[in-house]
Protein backbone atom coordinates (compact mmCIF):
# COMPACT_ATOMS: atom_id res chain seq x y z
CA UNK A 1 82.36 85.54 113.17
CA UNK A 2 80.51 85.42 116.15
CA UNK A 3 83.70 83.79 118.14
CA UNK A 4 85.74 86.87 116.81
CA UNK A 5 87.59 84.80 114.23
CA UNK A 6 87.74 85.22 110.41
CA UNK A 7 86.52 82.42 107.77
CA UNK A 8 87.01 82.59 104.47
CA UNK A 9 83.54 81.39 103.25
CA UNK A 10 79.61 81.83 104.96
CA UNK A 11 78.90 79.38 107.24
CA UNK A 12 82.15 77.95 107.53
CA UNK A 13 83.69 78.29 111.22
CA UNK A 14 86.14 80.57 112.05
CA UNK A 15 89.97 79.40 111.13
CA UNK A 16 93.17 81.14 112.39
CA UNK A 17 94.71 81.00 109.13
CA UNK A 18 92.34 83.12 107.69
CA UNK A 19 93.37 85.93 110.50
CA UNK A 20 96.67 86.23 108.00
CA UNK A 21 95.03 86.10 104.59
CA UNK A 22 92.18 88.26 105.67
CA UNK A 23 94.31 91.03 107.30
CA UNK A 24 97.05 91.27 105.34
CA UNK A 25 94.75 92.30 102.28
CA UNK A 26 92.92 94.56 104.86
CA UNK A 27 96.64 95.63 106.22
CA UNK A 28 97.56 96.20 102.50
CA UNK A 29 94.41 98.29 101.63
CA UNK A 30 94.43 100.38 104.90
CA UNK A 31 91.35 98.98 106.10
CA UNK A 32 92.04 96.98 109.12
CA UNK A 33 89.39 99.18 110.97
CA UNK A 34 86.44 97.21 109.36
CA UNK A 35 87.24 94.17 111.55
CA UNK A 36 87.21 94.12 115.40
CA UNK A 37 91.07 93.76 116.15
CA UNK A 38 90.40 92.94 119.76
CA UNK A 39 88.39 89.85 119.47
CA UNK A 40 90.60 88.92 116.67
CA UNK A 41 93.63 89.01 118.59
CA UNK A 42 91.60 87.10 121.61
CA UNK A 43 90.34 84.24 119.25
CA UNK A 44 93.67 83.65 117.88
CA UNK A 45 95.64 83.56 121.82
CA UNK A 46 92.27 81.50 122.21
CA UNK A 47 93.69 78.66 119.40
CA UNK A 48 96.87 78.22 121.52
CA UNK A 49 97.88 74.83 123.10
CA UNK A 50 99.08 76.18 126.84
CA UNK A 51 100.60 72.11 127.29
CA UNK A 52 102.54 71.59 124.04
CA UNK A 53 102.68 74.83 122.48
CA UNK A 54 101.78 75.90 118.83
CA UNK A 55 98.15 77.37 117.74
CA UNK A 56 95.94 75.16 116.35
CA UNK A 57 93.01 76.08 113.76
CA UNK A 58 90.27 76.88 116.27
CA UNK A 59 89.92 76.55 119.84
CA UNK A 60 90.99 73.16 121.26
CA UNK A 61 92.20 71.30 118.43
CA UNK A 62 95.55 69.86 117.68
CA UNK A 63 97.95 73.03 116.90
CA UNK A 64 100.12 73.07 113.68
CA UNK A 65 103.03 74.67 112.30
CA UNK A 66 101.21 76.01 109.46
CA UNK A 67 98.10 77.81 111.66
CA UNK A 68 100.99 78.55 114.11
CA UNK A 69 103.33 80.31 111.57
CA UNK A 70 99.87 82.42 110.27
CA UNK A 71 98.61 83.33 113.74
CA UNK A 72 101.59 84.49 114.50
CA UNK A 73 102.13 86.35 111.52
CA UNK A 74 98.23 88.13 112.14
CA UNK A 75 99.06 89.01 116.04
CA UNK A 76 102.09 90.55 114.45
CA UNK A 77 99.91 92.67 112.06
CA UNK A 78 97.44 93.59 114.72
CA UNK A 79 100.16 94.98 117.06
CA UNK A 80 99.43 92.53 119.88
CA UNK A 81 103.15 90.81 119.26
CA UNK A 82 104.59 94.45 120.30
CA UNK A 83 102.41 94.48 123.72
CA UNK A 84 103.63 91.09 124.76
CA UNK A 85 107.05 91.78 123.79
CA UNK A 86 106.91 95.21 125.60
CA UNK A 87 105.86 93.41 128.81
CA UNK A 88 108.42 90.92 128.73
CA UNK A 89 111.23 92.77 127.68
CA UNK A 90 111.37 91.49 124.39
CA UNK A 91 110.92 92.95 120.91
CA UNK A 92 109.53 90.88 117.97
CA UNK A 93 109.89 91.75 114.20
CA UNK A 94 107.31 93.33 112.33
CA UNK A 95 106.05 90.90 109.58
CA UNK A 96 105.34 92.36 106.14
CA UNK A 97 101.74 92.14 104.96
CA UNK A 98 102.88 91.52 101.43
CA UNK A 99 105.55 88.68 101.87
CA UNK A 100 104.53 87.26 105.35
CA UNK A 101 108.42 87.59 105.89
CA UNK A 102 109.98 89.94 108.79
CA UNK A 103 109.69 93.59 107.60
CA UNK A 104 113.37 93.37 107.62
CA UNK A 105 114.19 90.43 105.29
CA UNK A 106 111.81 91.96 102.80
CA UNK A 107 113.71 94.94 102.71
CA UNK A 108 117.11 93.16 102.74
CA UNK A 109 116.28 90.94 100.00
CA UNK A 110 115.07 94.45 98.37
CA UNK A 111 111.30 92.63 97.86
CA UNK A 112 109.62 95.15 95.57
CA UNK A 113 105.33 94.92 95.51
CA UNK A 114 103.20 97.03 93.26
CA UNK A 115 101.02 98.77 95.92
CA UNK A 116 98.09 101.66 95.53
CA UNK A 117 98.34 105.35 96.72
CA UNK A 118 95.73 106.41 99.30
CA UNK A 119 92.98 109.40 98.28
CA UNK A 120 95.76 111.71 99.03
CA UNK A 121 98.21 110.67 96.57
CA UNK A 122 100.64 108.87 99.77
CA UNK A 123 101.81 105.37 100.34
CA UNK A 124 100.48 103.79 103.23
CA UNK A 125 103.14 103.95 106.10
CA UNK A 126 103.44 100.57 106.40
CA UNK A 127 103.89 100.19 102.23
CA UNK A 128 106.30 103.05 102.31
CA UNK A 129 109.16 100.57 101.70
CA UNK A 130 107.82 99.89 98.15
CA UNK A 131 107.74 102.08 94.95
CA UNK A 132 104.28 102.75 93.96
């Protein structure tokens, strides 16, 4: 969308939680290039109430916990969660496009996904945890 958000339907607005379901299947199929990551990222720090916290669906409304937990869970997938942790000294925990858990509950809970070879024959780095 023009605001760099996702929707899930034409001429619907833009919606945070749509910047998980929408690039997790992109994340899954290797195609996170076809979006603009950047504005993605921007419209989702965009959604955030600076006074009470939380990220609400769009810009300036009331934040929630479930548009919270999913735009977390998309600036995780688009890397910006390792830039902010990298600048404060923190590190934050990948989040697994399948489950929408942390990478490393998925593979402690030994999470199995069915998940498609690239052209090449290879799992997708990120999908390398699963059996294909």
């Amino acid at each position: 969308c023009d605001s760099g958000g996702l929707n899930g339907r034409p001429e619907k607005q833009a919606d945070v939680c749509y910047s998980w379901w929408i690039l997790s299947a992109l994340s899954i199929l290797g195609r996170t290039d076809w979006i603009n990551s950047e504005k993605l990222a921007a419209f989702i720090l965009r959604c955030q109430d600076d006074d009470d916290g939380g990220i609400a669906d769009r810009p300036n409304d009331m934040a929630d916990v479930f548009h919270t937990f999913f735009g977390i869970a998309g600036l995780s997938l688009l890397g910006v969660l390792d830039e902010i942790g990298e600048e404060q000294g923190k590190s934050y925990r990948l989040i697994d496009p399948v489950y929408a858990l942390p990478v490393d509950v998925v593979a402690q809970l030994g999470l199995t996904a069915q998940v498609v070879r690239d052209d090449t024959g290879d799992i997708r780095p990120w999908l390398a945890n699963y059996d294909a």
